[in-house]
PDB file of N, CA and C in Angstrom:
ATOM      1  N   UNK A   1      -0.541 -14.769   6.393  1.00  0.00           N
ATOM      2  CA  UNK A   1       0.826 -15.063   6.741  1.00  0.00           C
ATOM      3  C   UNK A   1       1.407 -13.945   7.613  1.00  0.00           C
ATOM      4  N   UNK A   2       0.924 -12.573   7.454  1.00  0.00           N
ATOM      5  CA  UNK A   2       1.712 -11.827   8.125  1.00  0.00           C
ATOM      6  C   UNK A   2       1.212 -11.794   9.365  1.00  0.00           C
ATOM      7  N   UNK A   3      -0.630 -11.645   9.708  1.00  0.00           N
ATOM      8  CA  UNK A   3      -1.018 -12.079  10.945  1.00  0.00           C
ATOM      9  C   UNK A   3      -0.080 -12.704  11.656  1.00  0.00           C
ATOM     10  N   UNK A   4      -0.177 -13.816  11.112  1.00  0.00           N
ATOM     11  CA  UNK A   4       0.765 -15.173  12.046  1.00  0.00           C
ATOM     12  C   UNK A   4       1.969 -14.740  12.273  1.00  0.00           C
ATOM     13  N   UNK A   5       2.757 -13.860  11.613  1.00  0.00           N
ATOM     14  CA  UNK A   5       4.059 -14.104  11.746  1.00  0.00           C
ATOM     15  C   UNK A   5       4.027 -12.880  12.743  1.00  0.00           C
ATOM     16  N   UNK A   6       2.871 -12.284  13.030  1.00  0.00           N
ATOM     17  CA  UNK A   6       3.266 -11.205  13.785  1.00  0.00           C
ATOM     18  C   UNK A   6       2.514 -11.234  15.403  1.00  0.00           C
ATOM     19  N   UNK A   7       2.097 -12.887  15.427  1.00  0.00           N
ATOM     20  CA  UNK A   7       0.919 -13.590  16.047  1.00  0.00           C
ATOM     21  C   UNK A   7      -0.044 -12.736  16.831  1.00  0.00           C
ATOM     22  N   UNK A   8      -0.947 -12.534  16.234  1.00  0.00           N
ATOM     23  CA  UNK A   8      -1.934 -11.331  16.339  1.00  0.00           C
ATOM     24  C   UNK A   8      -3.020 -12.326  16.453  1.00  0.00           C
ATOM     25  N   UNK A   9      -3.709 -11.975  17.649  1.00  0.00           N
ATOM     26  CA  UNK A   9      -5.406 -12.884  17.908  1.00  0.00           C
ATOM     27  C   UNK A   9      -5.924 -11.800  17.824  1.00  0.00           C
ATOM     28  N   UNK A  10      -5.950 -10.757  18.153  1.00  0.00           N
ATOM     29  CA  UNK A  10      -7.174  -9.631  18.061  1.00  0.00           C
ATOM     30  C   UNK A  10      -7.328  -8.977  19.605  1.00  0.00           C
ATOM     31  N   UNK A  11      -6.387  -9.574  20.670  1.00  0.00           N
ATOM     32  CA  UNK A  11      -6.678  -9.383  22.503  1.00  0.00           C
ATOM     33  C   UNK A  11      -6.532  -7.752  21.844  1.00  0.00           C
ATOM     34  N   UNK A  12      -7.566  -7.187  23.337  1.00  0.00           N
ATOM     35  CA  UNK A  12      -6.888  -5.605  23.062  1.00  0.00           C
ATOM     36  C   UNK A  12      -5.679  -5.279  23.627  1.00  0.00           C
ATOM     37  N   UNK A  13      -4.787  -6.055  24.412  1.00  0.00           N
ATOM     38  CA  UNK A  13      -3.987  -5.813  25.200  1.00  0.00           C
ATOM     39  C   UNK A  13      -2.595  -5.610  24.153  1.00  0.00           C
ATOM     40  N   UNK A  14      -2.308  -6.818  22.940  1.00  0.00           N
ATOM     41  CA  UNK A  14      -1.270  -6.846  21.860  1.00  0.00           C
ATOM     42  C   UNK A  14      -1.532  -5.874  20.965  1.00  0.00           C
ATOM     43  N   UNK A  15       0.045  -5.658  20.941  1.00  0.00           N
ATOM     44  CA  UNK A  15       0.587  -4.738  20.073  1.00  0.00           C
ATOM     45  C   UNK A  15      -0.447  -4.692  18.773  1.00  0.00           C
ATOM     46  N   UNK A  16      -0.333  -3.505  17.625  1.00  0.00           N
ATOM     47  CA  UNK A  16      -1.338  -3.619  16.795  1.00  0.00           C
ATOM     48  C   UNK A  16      -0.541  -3.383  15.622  1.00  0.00           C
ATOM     49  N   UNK A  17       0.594  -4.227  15.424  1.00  0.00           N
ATOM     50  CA  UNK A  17       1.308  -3.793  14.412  1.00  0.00           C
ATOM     51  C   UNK A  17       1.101  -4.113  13.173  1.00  0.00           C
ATOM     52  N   UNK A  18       1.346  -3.690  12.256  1.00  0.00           N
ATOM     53  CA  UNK A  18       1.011  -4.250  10.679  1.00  0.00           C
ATOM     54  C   UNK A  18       1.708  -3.272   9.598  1.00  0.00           C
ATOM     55  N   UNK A  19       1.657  -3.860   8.361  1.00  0.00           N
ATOM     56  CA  UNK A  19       1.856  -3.386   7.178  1.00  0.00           C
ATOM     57  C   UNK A  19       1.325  -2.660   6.350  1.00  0.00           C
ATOM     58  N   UNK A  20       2.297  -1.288   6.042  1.00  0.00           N
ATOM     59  CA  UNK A  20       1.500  -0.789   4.788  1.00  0.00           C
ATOM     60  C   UNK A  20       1.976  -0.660   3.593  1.00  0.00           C
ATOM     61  N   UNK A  21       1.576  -1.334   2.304  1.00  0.00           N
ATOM     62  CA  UNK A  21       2.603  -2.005   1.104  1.00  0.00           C
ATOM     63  C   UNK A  21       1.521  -1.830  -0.433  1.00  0.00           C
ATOM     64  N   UNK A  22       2.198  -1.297  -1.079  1.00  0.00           N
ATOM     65  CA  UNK A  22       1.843  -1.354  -2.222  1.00  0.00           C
ATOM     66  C   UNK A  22       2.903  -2.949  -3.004  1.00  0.00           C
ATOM     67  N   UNK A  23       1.703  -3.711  -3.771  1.00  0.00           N
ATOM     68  CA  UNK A  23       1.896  -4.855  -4.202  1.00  0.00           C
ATOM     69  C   UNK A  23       1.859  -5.035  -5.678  1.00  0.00           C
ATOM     70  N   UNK A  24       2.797  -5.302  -6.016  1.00  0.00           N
ATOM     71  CA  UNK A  24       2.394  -5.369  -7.454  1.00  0.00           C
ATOM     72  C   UNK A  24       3.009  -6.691  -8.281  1.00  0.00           C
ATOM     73  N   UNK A  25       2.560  -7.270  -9.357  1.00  0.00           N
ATOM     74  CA  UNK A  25       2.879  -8.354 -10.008  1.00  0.00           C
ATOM     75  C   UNK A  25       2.904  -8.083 -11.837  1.00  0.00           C
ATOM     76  N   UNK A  26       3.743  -7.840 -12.549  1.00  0.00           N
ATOM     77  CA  UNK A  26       4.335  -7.583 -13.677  1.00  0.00           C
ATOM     78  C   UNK A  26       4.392  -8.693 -14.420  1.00  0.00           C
ATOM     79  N   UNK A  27       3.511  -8.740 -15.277  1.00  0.00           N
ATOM     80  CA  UNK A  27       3.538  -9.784 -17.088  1.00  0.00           C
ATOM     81  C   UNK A  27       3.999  -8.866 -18.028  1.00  0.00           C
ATOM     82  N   UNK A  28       4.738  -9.277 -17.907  1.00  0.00           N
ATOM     83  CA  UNK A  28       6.317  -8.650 -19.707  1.00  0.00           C
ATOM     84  C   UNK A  28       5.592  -8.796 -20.535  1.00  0.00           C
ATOM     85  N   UNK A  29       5.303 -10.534 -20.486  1.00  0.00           N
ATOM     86  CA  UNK A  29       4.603 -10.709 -22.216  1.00  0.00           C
ATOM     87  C   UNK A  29       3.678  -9.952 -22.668  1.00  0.00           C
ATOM     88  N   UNK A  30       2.581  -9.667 -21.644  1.00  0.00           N
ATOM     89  CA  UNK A  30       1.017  -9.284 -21.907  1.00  0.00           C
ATOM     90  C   UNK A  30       0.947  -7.631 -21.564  1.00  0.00           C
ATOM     91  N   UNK A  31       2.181  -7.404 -20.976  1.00  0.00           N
ATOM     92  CA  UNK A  31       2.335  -5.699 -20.623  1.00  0.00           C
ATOM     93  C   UNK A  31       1.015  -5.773 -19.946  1.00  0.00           C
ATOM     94  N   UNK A  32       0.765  -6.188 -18.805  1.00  0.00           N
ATOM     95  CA  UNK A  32       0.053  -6.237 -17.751  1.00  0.00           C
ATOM     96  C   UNK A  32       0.368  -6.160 -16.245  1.00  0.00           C
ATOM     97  N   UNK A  33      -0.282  -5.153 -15.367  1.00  0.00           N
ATOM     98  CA  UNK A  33       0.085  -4.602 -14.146  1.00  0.00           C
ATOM     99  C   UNK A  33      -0.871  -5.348 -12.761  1.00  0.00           C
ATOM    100  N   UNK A  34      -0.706  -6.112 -12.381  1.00  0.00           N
ATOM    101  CA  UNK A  34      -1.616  -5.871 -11.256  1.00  0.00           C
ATOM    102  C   UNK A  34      -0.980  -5.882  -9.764  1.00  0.00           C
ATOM    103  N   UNK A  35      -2.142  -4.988  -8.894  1.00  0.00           N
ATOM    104  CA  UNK A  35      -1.666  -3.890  -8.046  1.00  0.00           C
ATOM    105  C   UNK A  35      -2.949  -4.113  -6.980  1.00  0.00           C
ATOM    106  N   UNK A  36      -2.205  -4.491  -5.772  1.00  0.00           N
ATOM    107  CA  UNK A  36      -3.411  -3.963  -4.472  1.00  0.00           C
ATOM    108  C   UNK A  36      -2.549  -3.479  -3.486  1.00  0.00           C
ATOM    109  N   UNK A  37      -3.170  -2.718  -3.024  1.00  0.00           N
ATOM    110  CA  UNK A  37      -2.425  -1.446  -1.712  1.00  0.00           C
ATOM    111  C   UNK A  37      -3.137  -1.514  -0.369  1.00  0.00           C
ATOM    112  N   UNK A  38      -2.442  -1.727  -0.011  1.00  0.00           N
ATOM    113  CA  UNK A  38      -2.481  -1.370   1.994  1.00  0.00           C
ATOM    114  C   UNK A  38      -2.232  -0.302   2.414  1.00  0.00           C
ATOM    115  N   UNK A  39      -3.490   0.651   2.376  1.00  0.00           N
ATOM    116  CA  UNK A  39      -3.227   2.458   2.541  1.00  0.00           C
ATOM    117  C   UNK A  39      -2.199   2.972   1.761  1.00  0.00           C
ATOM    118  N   UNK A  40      -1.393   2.337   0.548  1.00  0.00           N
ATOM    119  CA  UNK A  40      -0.536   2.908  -0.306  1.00  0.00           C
ATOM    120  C   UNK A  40      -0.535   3.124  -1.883  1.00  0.00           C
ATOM    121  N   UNK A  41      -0.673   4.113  -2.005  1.00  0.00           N
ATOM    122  CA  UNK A  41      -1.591   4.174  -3.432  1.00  0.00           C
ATOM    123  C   UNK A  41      -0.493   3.953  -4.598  1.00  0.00           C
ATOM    124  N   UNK A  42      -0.992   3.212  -6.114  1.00  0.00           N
ATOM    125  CA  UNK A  42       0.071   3.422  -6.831  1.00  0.00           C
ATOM    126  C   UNK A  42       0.244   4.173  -7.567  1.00  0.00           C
ATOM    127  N   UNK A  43       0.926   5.269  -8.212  1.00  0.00           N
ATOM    128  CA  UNK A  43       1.054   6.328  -9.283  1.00  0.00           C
ATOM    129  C   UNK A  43       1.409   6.174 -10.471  1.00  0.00           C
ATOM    130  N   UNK A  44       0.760   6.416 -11.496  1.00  0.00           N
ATOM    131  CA  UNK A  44       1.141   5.955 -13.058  1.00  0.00           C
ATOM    132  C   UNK A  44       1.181   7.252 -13.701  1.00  0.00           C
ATOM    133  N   UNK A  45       2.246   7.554 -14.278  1.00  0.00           N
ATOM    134  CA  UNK A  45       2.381   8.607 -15.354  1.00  0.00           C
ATOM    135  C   UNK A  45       2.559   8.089 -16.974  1.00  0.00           C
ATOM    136  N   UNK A  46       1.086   8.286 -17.604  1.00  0.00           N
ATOM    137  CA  UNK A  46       1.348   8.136 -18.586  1.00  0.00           C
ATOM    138  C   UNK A  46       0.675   9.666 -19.618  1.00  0.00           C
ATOM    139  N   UNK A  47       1.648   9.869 -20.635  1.00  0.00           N
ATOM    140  CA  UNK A  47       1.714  10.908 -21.546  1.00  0.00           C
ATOM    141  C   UNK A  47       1.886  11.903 -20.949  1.00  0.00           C
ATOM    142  N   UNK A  48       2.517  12.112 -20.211  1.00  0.00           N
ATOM    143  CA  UNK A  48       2.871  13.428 -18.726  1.00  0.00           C
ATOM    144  C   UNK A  48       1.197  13.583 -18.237  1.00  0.00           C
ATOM    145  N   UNK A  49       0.276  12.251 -17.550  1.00  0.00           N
ATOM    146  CA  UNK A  49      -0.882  12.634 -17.115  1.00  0.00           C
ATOM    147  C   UNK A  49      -0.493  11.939 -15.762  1.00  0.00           C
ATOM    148  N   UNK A  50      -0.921  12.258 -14.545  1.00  0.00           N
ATOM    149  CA  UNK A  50      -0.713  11.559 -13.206  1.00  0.00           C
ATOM    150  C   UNK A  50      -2.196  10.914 -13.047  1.00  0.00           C
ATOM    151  N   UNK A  51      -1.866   9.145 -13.298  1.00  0.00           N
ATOM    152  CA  UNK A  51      -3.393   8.251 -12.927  1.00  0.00           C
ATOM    153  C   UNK A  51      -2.676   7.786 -11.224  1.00  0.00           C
ATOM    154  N   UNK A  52      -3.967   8.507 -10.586  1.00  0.00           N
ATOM    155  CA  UNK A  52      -3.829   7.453  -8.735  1.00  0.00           C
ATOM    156  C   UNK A  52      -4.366   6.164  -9.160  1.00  0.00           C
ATOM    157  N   UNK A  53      -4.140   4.858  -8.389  1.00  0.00           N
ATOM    158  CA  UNK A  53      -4.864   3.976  -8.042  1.00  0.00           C
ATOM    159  C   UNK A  53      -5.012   4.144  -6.798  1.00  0.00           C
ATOM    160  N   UNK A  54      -6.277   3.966  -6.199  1.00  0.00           N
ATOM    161  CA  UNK A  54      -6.813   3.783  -4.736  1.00  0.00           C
ATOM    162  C   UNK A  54      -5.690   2.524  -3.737  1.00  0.00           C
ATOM    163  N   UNK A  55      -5.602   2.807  -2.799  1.00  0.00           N
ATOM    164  CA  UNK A  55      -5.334   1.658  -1.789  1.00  0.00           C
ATOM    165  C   UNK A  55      -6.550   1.733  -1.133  1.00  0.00           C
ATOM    166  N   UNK A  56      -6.589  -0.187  -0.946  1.00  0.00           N
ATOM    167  CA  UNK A  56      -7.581   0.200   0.066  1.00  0.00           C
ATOM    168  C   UNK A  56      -7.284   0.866   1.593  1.00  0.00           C
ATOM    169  N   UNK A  57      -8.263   0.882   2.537  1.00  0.00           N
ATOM    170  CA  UNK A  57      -7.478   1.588   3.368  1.00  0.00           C
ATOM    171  C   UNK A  57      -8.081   0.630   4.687  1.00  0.00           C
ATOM    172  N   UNK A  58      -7.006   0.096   4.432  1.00  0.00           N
ATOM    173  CA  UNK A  58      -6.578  -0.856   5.672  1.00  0.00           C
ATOM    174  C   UNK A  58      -5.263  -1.462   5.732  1.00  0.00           C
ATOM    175  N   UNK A  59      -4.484  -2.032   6.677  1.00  0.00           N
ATOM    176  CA  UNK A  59      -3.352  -2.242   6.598  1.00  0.00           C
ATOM    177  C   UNK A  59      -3.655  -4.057   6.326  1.00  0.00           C
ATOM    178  N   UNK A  60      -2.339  -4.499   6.117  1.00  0.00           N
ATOM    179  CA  UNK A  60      -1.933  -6.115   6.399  1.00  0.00           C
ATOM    180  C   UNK A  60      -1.602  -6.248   8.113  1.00  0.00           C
ATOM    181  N   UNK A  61      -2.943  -6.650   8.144  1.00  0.00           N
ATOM    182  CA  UNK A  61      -2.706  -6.921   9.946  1.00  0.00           C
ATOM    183  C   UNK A  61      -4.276  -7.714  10.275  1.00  0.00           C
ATOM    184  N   UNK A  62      -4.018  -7.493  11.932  1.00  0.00           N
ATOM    185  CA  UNK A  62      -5.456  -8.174  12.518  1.00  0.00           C
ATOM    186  C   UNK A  62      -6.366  -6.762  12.632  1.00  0.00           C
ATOM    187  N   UNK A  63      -7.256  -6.277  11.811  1.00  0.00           N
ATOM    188  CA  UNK A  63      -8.247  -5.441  12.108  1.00  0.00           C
ATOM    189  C   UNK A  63      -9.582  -5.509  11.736  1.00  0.00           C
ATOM    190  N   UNK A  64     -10.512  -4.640  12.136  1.00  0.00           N
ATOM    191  CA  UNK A  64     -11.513  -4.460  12.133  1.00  0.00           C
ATOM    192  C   UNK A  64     -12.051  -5.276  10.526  1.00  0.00           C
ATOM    193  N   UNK A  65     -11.734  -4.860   9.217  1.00  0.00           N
ATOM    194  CA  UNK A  65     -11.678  -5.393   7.689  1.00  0.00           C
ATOM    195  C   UNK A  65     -10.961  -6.538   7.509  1.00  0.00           C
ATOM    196  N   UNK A  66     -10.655  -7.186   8.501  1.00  0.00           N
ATOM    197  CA  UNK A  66      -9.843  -8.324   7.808  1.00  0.00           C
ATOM    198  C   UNK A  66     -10.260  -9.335   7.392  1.00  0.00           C
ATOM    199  N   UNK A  67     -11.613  -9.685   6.893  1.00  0.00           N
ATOM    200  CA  UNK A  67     -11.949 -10.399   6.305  1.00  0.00           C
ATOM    201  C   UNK A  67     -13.016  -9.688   5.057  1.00  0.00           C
ATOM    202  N   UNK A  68     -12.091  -8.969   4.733  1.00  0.00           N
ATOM    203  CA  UNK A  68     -12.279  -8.040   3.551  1.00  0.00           C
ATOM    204  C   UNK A  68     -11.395  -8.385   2.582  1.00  0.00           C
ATOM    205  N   UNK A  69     -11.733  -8.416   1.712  1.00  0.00           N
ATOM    206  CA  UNK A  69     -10.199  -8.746   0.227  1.00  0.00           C
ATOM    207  C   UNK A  69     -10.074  -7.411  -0.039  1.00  0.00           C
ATOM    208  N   UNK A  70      -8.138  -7.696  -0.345  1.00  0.00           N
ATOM    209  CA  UNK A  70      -8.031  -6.626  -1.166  1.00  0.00           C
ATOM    210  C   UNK A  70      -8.152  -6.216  -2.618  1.00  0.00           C
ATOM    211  N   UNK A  71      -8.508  -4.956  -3.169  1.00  0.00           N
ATOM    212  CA  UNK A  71      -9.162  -4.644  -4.489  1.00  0.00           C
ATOM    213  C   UNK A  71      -7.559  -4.669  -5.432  1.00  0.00           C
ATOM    214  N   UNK A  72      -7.944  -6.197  -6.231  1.00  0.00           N
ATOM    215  CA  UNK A  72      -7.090  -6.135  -7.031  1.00  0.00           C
ATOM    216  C   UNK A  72      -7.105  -5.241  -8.481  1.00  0.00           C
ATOM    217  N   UNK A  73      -6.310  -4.492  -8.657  1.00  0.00           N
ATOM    218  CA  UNK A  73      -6.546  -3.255 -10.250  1.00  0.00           C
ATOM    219  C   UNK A  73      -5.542  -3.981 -11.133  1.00  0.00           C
ATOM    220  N   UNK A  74      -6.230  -4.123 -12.130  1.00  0.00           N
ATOM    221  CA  UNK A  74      -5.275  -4.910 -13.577  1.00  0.00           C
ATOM    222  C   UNK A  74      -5.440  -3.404 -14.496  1.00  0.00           C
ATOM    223  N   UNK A  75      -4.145  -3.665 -14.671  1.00  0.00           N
ATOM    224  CA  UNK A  75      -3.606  -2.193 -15.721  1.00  0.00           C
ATOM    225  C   UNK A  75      -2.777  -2.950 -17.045  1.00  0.00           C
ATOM    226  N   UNK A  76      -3.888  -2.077 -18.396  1.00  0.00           N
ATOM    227  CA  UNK A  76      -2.703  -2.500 -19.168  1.00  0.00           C
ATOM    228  C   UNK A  76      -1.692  -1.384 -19.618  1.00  0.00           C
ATOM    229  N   UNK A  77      -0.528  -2.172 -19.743  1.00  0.00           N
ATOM    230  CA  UNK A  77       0.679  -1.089 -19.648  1.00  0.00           C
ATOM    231  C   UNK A  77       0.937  -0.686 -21.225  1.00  0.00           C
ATOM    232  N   UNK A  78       1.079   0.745 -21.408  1.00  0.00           N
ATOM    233  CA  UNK A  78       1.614   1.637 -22.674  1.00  0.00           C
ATOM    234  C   UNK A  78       3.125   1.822 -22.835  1.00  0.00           C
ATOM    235  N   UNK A  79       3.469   2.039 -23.953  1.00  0.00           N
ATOM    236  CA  UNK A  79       5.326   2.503 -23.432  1.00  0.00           C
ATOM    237  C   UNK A  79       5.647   3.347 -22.934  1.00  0.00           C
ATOM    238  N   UNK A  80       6.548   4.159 -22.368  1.00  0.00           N
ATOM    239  CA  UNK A  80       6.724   4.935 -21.891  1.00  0.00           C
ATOM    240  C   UNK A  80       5.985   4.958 -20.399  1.00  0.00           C
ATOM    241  N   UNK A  81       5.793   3.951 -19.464  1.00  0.00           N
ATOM    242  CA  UNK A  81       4.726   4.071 -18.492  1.00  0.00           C
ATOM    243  C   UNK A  81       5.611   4.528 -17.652  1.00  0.00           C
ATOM    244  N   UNK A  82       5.191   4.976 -16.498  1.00  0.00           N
ATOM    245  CA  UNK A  82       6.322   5.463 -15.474  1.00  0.00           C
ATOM    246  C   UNK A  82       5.282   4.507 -14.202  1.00  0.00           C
ATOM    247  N   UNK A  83       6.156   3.706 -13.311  1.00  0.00           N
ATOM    248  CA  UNK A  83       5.326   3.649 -12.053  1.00  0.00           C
ATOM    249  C   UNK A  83       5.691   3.942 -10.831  1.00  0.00           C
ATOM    250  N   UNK A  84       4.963   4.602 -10.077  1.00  0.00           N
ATOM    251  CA  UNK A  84       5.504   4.781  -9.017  1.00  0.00           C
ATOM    252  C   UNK A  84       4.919   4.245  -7.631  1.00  0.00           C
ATOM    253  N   UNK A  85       5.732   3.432  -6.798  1.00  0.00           N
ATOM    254  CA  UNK A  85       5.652   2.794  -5.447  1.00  0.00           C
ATOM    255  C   UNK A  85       6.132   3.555  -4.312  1.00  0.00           C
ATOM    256  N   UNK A  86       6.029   3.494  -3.103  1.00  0.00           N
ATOM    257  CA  UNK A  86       6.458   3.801  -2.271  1.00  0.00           C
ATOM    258  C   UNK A  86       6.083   3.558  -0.527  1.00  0.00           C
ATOM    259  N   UNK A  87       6.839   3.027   0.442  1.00  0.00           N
ATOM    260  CA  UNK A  87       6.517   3.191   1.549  1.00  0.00           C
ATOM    261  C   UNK A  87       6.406   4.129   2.408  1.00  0.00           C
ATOM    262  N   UNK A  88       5.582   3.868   3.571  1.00  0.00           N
ATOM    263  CA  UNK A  88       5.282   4.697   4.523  1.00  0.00           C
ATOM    264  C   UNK A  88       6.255   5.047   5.214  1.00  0.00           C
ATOM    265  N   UNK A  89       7.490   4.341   5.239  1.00  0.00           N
ATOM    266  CA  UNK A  89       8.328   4.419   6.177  1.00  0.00           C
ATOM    267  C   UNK A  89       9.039   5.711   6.542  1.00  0.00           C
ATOM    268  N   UNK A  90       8.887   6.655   5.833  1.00  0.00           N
ATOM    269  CA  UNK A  90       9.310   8.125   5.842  1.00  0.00           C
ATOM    270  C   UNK A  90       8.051   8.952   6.991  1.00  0.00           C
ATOM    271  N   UNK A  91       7.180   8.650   6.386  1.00  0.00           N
ATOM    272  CA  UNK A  91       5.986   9.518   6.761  1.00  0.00           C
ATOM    273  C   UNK A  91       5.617   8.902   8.035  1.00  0.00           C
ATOM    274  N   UNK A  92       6.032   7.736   8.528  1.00  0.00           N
ATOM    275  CA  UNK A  92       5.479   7.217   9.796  1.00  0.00           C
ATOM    276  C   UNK A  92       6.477   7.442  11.026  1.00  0.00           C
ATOM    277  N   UNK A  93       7.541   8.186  10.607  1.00  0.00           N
ATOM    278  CA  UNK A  93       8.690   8.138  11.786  1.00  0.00           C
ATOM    279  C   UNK A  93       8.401   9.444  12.305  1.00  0.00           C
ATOM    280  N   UNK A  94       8.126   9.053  13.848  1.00  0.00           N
ATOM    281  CA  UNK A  94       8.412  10.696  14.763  1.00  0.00           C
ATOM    282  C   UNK A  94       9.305  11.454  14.594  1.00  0.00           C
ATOM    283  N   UNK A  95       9.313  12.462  14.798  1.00  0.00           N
ATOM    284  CA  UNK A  95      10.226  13.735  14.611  1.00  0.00           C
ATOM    285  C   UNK A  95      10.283  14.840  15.008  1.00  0.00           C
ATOM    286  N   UNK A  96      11.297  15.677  14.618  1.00  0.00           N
ATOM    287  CA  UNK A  96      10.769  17.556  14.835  1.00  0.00           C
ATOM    288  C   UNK A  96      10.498  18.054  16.227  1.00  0.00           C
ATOM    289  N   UNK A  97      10.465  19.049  16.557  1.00  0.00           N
ATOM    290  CA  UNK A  97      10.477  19.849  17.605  1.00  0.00           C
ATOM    291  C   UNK A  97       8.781  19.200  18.595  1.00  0.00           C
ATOM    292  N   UNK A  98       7.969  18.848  17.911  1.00  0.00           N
ATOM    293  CA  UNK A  98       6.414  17.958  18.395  1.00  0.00           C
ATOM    294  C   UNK A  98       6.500  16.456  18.299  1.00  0.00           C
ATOM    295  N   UNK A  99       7.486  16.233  18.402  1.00  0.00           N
ATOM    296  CA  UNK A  99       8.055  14.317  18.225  1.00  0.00           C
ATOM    297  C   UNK A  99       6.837  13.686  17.470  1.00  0.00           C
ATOM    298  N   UNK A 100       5.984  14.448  16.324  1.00  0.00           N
ATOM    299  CA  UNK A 100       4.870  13.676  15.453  1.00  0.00           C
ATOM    300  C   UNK A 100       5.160  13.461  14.093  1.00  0.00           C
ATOM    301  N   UNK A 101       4.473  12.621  13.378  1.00  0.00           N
ATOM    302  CA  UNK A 101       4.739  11.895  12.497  1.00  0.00           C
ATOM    303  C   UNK A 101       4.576  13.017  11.236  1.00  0.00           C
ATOM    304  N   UNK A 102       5.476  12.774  10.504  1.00  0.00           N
ATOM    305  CA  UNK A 102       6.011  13.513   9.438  1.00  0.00           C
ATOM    306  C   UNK A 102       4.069  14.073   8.493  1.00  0.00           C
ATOM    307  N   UNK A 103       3.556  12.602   8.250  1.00  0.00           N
ATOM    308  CA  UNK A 103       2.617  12.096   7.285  1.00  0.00           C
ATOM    309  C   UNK A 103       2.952  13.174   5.914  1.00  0.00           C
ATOM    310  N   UNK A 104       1.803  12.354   5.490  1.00  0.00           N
ATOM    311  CA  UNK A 104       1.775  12.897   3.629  1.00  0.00           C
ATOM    312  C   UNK A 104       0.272  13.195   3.688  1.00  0.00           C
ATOM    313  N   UNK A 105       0.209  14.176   2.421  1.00  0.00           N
ATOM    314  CA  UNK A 105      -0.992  14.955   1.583  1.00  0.00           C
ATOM    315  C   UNK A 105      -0.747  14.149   0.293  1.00  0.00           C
ATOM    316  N   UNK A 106      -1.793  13.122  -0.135  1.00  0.00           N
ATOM    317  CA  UNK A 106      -1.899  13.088  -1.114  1.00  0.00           C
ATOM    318  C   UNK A 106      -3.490  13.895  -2.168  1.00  0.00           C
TER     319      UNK A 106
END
């Protein structure tokens, strides 16, 4: 869907735009997590311990992997879980005295 909406054939000449999104889908009843990432990883703090989940590392777009699935992670959830999401949208904007992109160290 996002291909299309961003009508991407693959020419080298078009833009190469795409998404990078951490996804997630929440069952209350079953205290169940599931999670796939587009270069955006998800962070779980549980018992003051920091668990990464991997993104894969490719975006939502027309590329090279796109007929790759993404790695869905089923988490079951404890109380006290903390989760943490976040976009690129900070780390991808030019800036600063070298007009380059902020990025992150994870």
């Amino acid at each position: 869907m996002v291909i299309s909406s961003l009508r991407q054939t693959g020419a080298m000449n078009e833009p190469k735009d795409g998404m990078d999104i951490s996804l997630i889908i929440l069952d209350f009843e079953k205290k169940k997590l599931q999670y796939a990432g587009a270069n955006n990883p998800l962070f779980l703090i549980r018992k003051n311990e920091l668990i990464q989940y991997k993104a894969d590392k490719m975006p939502v777009s027309f590329h090279q992997k796109r007929d790759v699935p993404f790695t869905k992670h089923t988490i079951a959830l404890e109380p006290d879980d903390k989760i943490y999401l976040f976009s690129d949208g900070y780390v991808d904007q030019f800036g600063g005295e070298k007009g380059m992109k902020f990025m992150a160290k994870i």
